[in-house]
C-alpha atoms as a PDB file:
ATOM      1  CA  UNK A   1       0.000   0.000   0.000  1.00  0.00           C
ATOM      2  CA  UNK A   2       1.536   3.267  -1.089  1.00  0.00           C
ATOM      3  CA  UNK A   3       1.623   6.052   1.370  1.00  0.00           C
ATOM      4  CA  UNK A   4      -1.183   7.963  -0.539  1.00  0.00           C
ATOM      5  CA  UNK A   5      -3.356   4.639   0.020  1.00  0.00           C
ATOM      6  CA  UNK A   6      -2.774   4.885   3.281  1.00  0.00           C
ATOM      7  CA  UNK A   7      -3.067   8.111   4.035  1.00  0.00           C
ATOM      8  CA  UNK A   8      -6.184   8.252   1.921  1.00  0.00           C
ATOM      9  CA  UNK A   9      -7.144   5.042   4.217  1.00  0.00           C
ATOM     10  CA  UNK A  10      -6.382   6.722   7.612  1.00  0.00           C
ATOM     11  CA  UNK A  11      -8.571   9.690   6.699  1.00  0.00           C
ATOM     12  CA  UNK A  12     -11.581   7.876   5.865  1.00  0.00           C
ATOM     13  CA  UNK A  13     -11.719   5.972   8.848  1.00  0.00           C
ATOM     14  CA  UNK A  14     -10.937   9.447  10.727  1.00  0.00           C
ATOM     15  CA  UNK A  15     -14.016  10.601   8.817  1.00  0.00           C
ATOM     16  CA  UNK A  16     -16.132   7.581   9.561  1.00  0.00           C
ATOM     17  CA  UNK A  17     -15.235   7.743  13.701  1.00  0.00           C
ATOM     18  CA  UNK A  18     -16.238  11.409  13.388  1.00  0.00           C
ATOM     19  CA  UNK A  19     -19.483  10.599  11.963  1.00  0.00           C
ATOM     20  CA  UNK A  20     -20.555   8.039  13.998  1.00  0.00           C
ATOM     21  CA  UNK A  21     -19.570   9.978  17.086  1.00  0.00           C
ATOM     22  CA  UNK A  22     -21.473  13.192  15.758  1.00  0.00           C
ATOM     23  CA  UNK A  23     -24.533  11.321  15.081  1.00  0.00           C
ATOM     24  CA  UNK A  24     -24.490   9.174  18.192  1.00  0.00           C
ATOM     25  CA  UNK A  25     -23.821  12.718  20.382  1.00  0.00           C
ATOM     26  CA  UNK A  26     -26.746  13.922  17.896  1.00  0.00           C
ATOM     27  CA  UNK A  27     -29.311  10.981  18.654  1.00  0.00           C
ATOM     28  CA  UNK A  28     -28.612  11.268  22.374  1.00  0.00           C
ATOM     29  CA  UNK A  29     -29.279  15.168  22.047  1.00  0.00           C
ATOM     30  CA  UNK A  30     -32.297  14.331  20.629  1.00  0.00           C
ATOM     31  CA  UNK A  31     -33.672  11.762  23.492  1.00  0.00           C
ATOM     32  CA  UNK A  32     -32.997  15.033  25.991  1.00  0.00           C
ATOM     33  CA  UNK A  33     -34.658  17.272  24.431  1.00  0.00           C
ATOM     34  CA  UNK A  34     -37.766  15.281  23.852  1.00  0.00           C
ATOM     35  CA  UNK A  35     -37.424  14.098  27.891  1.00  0.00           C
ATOM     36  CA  UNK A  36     -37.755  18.021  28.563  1.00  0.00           C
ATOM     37  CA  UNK A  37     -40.774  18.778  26.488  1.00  0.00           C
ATOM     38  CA  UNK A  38     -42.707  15.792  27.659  1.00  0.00           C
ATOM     39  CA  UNK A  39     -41.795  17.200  31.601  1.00  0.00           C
ATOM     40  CA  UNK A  40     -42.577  21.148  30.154  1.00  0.00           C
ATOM     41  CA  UNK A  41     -46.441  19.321  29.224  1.00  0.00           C
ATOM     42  CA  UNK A  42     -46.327  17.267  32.552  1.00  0.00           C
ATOM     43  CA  UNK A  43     -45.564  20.240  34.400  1.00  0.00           C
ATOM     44  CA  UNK A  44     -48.131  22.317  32.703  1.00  0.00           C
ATOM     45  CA  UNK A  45     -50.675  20.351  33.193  1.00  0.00           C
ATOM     46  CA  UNK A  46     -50.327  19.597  37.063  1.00  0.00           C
ATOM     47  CA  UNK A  47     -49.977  23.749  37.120  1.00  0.00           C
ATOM     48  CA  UNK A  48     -53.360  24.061  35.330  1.00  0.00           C
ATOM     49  CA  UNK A  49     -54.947  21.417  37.198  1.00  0.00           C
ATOM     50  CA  UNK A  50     -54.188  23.514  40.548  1.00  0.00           C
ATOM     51  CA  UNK A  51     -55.232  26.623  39.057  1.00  0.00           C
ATOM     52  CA  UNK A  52     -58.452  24.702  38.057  1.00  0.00           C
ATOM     53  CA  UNK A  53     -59.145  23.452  41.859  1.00  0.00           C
ATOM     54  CA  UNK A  54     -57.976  26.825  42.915  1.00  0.00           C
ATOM     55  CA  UNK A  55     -60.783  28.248  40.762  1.00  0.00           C
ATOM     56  CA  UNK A  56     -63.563  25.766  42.971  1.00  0.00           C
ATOM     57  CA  UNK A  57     -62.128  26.918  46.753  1.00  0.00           C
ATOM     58  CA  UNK A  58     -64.855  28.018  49.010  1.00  0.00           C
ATOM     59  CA  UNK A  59     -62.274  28.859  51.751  1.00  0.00           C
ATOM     60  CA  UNK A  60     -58.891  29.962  53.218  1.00  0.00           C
ATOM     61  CA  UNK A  61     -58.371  26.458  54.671  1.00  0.00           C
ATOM     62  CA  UNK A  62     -59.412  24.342  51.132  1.00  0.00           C
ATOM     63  CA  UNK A  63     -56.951  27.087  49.321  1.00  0.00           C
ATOM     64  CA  UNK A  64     -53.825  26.188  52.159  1.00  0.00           C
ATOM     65  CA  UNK A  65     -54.536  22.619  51.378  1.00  0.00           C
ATOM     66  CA  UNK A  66     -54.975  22.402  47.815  1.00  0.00           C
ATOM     67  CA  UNK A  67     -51.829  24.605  47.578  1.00  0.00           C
ATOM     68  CA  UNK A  68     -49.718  22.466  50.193  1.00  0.00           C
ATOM     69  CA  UNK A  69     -50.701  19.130  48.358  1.00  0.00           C
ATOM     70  CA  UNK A  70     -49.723  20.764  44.898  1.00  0.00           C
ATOM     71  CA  UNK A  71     -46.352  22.407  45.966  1.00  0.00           C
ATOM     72  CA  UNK A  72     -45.604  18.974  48.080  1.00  0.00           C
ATOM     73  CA  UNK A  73     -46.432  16.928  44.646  1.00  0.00           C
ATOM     74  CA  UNK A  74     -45.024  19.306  42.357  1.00  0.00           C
ATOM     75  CA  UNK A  75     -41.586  18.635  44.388  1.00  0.00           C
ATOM     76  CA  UNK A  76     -41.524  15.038  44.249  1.00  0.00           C
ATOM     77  CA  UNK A  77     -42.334  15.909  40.635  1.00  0.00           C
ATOM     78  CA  UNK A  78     -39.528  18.166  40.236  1.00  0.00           C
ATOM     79  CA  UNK A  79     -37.054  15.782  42.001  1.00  0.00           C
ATOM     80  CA  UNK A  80     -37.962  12.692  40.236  1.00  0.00           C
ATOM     81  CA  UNK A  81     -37.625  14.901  36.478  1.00  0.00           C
ATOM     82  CA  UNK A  82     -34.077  15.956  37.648  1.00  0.00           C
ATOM     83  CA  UNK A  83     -33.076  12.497  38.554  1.00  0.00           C
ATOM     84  CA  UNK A  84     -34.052  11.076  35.307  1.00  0.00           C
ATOM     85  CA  UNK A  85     -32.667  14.213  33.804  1.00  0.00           C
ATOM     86  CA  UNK A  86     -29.197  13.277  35.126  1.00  0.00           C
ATOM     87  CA  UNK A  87     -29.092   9.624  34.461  1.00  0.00           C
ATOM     88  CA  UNK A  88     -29.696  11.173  30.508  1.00  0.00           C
ATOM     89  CA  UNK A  89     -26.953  13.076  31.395  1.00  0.00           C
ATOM     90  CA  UNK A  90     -24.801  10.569  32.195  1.00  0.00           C
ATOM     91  CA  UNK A  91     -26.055   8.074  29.881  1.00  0.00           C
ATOM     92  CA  UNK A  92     -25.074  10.577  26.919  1.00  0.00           C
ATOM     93  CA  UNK A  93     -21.375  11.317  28.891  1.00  0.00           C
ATOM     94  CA  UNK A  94     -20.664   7.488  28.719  1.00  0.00           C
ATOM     95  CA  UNK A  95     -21.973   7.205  25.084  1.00  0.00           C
ATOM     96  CA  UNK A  96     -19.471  10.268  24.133  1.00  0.00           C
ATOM     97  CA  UNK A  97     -16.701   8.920  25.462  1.00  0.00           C
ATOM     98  CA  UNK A  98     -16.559   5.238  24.707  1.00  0.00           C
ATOM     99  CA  UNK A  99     -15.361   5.313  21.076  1.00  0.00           C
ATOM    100  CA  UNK A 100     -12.274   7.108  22.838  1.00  0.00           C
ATOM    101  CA  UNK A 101     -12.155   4.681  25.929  1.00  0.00           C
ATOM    102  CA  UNK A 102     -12.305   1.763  23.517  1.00  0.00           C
ATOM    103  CA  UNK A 103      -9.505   3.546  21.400  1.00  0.00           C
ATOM    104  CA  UNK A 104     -11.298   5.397  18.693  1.00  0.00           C
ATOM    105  CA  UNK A 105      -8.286   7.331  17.720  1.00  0.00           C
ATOM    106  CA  UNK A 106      -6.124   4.160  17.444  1.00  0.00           C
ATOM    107  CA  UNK A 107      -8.433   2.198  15.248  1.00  0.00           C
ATOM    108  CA  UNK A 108      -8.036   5.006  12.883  1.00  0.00           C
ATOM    109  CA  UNK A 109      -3.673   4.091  12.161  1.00  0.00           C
END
């Protein structure tokens, strides 16, 4: 193989371990993004549904309890989302570096 052929032969496989790590970064991206828009609609709706009972109290005491139940929900809500949020996070670290744990840059000599 001439040195052309191989240099010709390193660059393509540079170009193909770029690409795949682009598009895996890309698809993980993706999974995120769509994890925070369903929790923006979850969110919204538990926020509408209190504004809806809100609507319906007939005194100070139904008001303190509807609001203490919401806010106490809303944070086991919020804490469960960020969880979940993280483990994406972390998921999508461990995806982006594995083609360089498992020697990306060495499969490309």
């Amino acid at each position: 193989m001439s040195a052309n052929e191989e240099l010709n032969s390193a660059a393509e496989k540079t170009k193909e371990f770029v690409e795949s790590t682009y598009m895996s970064a890309l698809q993980v991206a993706t999974q995120y993004n769509a994890k925070l828009l369903e929790f923006a609609r979850i969110n919204n709706e538990a926020v509408m549904s209190y504004f809806n009972e809100l609507s319906r109290v007939k005194s100070p005491t139904d008001m303190m309890e509807i609001t203490t139940r919401h806010a106490r929900e809303q944070l086991a809500t919020l804490t469960a989302q960020a969880k979940e949020l993280a483990a994406l996070g972390q998921q999508a670290t461990m995806k982006a570096v594995a083609p360089f744990k498992n020697g990306g840059a060495k499969g490309m000599s």
